[in-house]
N, C-alpha and C. Protein backbone atom coordinates (compact mmCIF):
# COMPACT_ATOMS: atom_id res chain seq x y z
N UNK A 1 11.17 -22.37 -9.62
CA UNK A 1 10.14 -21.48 -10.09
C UNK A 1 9.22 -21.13 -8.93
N UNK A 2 8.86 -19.87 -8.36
CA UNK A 2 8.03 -19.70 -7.57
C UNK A 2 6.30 -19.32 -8.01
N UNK A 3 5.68 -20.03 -7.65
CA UNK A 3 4.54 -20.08 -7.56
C UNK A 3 3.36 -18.54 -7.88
N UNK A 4 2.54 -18.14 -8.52
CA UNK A 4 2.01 -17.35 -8.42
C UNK A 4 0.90 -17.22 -6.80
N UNK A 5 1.21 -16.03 -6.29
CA UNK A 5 0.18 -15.60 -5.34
C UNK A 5 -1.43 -15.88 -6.11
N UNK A 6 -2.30 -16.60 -4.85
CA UNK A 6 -3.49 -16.48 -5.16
C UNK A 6 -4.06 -15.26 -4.86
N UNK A 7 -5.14 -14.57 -5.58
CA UNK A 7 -5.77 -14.07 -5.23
C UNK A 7 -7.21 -13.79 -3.77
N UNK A 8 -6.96 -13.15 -3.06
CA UNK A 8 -7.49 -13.26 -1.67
C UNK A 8 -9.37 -12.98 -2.50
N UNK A 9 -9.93 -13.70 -1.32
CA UNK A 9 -11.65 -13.48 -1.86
C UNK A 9 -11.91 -12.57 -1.03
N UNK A 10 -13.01 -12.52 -1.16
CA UNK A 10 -13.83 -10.91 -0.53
C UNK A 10 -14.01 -10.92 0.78
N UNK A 11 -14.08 -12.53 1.32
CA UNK A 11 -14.39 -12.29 2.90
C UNK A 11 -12.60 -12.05 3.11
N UNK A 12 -11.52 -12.45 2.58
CA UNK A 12 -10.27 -12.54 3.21
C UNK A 12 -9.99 -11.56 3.38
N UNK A 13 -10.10 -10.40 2.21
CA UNK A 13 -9.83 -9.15 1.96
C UNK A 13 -10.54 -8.11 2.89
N UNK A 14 -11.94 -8.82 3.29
CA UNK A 14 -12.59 -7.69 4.59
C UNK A 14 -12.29 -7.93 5.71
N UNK A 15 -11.94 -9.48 6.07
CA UNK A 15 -10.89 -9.98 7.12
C UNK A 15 -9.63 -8.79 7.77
N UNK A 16 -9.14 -8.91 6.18
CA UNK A 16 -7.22 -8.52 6.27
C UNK A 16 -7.51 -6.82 6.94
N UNK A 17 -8.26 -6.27 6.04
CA UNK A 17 -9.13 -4.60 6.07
C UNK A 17 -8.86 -4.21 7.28
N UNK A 18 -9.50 -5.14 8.35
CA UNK A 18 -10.24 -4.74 9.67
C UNK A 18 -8.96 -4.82 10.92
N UNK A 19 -7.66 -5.15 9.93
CA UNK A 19 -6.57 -4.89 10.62
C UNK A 19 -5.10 -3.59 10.13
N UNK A 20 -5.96 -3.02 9.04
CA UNK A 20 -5.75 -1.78 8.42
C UNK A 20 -6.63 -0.77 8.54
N UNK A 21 -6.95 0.04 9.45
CA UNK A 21 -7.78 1.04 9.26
C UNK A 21 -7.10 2.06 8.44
N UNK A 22 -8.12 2.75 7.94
CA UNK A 22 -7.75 3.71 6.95
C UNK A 22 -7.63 3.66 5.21
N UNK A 23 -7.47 2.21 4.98
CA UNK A 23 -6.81 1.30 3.65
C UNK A 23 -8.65 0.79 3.39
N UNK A 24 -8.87 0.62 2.10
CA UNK A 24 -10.43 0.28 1.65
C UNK A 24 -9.91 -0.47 0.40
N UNK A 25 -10.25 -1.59 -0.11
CA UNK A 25 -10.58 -2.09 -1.15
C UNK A 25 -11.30 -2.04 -2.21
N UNK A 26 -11.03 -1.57 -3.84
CA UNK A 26 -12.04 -1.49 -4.41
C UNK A 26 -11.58 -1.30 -5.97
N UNK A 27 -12.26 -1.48 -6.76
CA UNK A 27 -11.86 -1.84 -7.98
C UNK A 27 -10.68 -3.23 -8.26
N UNK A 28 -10.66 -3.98 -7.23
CA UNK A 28 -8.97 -5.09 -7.36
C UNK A 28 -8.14 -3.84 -6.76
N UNK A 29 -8.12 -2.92 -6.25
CA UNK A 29 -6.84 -2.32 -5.19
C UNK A 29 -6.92 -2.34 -4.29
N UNK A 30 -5.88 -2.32 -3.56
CA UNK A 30 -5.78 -2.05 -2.13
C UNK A 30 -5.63 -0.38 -1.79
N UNK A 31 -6.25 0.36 -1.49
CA UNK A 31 -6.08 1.86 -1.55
C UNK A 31 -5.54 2.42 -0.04
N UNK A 32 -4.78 3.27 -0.11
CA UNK A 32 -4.94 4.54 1.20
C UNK A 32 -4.59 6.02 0.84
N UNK A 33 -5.13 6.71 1.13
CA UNK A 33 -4.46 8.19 1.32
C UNK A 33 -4.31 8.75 2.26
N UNK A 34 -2.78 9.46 2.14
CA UNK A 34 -2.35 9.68 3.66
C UNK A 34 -2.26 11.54 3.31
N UNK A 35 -2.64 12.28 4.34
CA UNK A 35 -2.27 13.70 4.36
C UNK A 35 -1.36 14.12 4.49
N UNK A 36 -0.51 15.26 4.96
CA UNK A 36 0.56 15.63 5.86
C UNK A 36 0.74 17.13 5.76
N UNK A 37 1.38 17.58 7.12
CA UNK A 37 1.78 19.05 6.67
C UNK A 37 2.59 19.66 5.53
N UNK A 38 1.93 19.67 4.41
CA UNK A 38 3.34 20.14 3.55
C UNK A 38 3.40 18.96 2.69
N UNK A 39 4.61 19.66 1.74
CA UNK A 39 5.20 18.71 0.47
C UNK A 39 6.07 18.01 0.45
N UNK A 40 7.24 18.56 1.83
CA UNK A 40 8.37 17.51 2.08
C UNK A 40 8.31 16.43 2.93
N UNK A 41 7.37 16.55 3.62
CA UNK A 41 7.13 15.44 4.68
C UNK A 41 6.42 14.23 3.57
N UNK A 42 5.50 15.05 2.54
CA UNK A 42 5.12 13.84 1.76
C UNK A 42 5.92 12.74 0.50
N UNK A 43 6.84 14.12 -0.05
CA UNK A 43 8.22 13.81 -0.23
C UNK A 43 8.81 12.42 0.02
N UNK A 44 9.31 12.73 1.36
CA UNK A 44 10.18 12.06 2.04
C UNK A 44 9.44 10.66 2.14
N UNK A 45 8.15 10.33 2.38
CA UNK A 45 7.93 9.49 2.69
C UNK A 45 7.75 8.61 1.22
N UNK A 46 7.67 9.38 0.19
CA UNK A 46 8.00 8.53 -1.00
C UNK A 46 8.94 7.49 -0.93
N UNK A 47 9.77 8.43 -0.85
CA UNK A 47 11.50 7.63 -1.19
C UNK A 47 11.27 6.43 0.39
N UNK A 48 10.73 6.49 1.43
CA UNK A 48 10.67 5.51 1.93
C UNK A 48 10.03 4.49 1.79
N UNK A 49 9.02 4.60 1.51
CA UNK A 49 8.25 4.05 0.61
C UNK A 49 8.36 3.23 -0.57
N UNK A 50 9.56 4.25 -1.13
CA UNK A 50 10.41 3.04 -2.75
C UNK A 50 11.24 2.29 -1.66
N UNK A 51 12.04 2.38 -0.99
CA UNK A 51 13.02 1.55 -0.04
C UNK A 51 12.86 0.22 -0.11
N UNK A 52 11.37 0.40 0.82
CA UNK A 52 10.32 -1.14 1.41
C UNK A 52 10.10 -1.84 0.04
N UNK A 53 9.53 -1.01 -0.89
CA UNK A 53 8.81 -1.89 -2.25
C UNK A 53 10.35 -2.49 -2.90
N UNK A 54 11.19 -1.75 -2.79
CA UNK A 54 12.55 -2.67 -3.51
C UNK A 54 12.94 -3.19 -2.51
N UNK A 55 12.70 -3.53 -1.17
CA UNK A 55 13.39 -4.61 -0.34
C UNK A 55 12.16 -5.99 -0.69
N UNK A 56 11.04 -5.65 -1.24
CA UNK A 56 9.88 -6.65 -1.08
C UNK A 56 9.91 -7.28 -2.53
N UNK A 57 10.54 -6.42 -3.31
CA UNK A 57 9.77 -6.55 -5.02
C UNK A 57 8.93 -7.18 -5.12
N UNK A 58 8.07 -5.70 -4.54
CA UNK A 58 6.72 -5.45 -4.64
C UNK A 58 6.45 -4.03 -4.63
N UNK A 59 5.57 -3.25 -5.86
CA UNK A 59 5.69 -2.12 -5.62
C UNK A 59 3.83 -1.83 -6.13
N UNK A 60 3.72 -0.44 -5.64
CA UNK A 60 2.60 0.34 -5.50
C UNK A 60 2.63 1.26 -6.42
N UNK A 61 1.37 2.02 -6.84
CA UNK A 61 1.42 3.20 -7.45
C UNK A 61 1.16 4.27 -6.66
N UNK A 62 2.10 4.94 -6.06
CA UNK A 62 1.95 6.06 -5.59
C UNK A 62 1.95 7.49 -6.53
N UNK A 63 0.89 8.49 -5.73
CA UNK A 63 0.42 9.81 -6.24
C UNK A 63 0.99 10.63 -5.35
N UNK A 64 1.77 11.35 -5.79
CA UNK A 64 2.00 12.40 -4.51
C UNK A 64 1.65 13.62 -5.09
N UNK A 65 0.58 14.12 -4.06
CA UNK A 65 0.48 15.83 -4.32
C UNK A 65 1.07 16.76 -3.22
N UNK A 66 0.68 17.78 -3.32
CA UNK A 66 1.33 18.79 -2.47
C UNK A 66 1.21 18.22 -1.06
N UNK A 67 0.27 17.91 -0.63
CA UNK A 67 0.23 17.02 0.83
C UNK A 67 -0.50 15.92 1.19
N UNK A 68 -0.06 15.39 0.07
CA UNK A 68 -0.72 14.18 0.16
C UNK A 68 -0.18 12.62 -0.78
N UNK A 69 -0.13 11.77 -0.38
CA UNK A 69 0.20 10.86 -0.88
C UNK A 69 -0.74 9.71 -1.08
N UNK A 70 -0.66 9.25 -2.17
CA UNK A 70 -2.07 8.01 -2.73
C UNK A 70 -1.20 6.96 -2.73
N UNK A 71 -1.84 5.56 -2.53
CA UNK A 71 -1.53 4.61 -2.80
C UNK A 71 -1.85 3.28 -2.92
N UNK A 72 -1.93 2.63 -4.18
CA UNK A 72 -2.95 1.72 -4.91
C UNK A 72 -2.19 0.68 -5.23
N UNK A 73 -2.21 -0.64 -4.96
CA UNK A 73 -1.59 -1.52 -4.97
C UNK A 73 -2.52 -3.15 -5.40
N UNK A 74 -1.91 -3.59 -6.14
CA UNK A 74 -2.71 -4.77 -6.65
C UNK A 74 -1.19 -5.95 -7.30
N UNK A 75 -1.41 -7.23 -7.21
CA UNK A 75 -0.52 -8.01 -7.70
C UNK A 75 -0.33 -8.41 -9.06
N UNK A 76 0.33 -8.08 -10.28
CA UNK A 76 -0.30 -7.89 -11.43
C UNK A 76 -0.14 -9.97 -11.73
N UNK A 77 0.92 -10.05 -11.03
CA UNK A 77 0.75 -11.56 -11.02
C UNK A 77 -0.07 -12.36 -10.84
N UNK A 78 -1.38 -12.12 -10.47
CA UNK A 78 -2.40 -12.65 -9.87
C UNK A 78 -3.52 -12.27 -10.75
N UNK A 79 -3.13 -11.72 -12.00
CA UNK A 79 -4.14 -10.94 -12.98
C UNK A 79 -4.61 -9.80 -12.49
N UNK A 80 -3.59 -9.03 -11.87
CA UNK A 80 -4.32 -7.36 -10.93
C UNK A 80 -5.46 -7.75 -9.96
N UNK A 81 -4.96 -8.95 -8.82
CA UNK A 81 -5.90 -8.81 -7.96
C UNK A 81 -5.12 -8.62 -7.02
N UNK A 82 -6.15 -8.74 -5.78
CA UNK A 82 -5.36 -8.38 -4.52
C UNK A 82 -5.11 -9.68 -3.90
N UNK A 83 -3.51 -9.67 -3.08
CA UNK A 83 -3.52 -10.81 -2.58
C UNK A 83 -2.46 -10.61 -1.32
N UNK A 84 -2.11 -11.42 -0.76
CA UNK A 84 -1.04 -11.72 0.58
C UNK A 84 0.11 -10.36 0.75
N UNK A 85 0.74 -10.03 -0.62
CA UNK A 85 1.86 -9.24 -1.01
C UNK A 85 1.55 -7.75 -0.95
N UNK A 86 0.02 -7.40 -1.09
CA UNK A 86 0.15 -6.26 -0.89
C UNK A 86 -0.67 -5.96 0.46
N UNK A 87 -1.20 -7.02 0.82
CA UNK A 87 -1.29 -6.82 2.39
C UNK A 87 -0.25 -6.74 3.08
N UNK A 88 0.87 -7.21 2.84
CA UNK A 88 2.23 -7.45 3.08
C UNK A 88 2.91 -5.73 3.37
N UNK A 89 2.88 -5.16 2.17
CA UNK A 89 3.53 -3.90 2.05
C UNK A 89 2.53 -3.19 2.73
N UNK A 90 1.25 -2.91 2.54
CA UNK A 90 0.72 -1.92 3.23
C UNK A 90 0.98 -2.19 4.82
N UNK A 91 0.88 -3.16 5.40
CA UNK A 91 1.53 -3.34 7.16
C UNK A 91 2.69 -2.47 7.15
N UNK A 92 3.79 -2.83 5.67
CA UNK A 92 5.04 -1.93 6.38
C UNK A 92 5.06 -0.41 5.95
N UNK A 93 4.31 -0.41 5.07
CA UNK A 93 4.04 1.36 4.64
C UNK A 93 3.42 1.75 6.15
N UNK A 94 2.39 1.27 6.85
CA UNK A 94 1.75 1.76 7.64
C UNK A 94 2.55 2.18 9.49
N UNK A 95 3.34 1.18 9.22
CA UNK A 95 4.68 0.75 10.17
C UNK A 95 5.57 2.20 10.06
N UNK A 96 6.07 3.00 8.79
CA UNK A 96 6.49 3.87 8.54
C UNK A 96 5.57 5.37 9.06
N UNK A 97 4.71 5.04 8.43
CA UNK A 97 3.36 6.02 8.67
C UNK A 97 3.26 7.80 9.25
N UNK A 98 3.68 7.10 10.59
CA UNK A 98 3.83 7.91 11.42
C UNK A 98 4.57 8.99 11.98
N UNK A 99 5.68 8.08 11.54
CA UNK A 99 7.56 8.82 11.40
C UNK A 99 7.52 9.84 10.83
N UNK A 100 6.38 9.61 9.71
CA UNK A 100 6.36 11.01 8.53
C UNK A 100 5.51 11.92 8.81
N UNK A 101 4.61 11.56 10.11
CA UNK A 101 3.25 12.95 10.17
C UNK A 101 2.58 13.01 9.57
N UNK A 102 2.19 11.19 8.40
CA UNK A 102 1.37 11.04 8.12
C UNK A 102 -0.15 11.11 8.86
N UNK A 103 -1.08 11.31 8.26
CA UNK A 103 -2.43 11.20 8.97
C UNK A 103 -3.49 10.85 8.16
């Protein structure tokens, strides 16, 4: 049986932050929104995006609009807080980032 993730406290979470620029904490999410030229670049980075979350099972709620992509992430295992796992994914969403002309 594996263990539930703890939930990270407020200094961990402004800790973890300050090695994500761009990503803010608030309500129990982990948030970012990324821009891009266009709808396919934002597209595309969906489906990469599902890739990582089914290699992690761990997944996000992503918004995609015309150029732009949202994304809100919390551990529901942890009672919808934030913890290790979605600090986890946002490093590799952010790792991707760029490839896509995110900004």
């Amino acid at each position: 049986m594996n263990a539930r993730p703890a939930p990270l406290s407020a200094q961990e979470i402004e800790d973890r932050l300050a090695e994500l620029p761009g990503w803010s904490a608030e309500d129990d999410l982990l948030r970012r929104t990324y821009s891009f030229q266009g709808h396919l670049p934002a597209a595309v980075m969906v489906v990469h995006v599902a890739r990582i979350q089914q290699e992690l099972d761990h997944h996000a709620e992503l918004t995609l609009g015309y150029d732009r992509l949202a994304v809100a992430v919390n551990t529901h295992s942890a009672g919808g807080r934030i913890t290790h796992l979605d600090f986890g994914l946002a490093r590799r969403i952010e790792e991707i980032a760029a490839a896509h002309g995110a900004r």
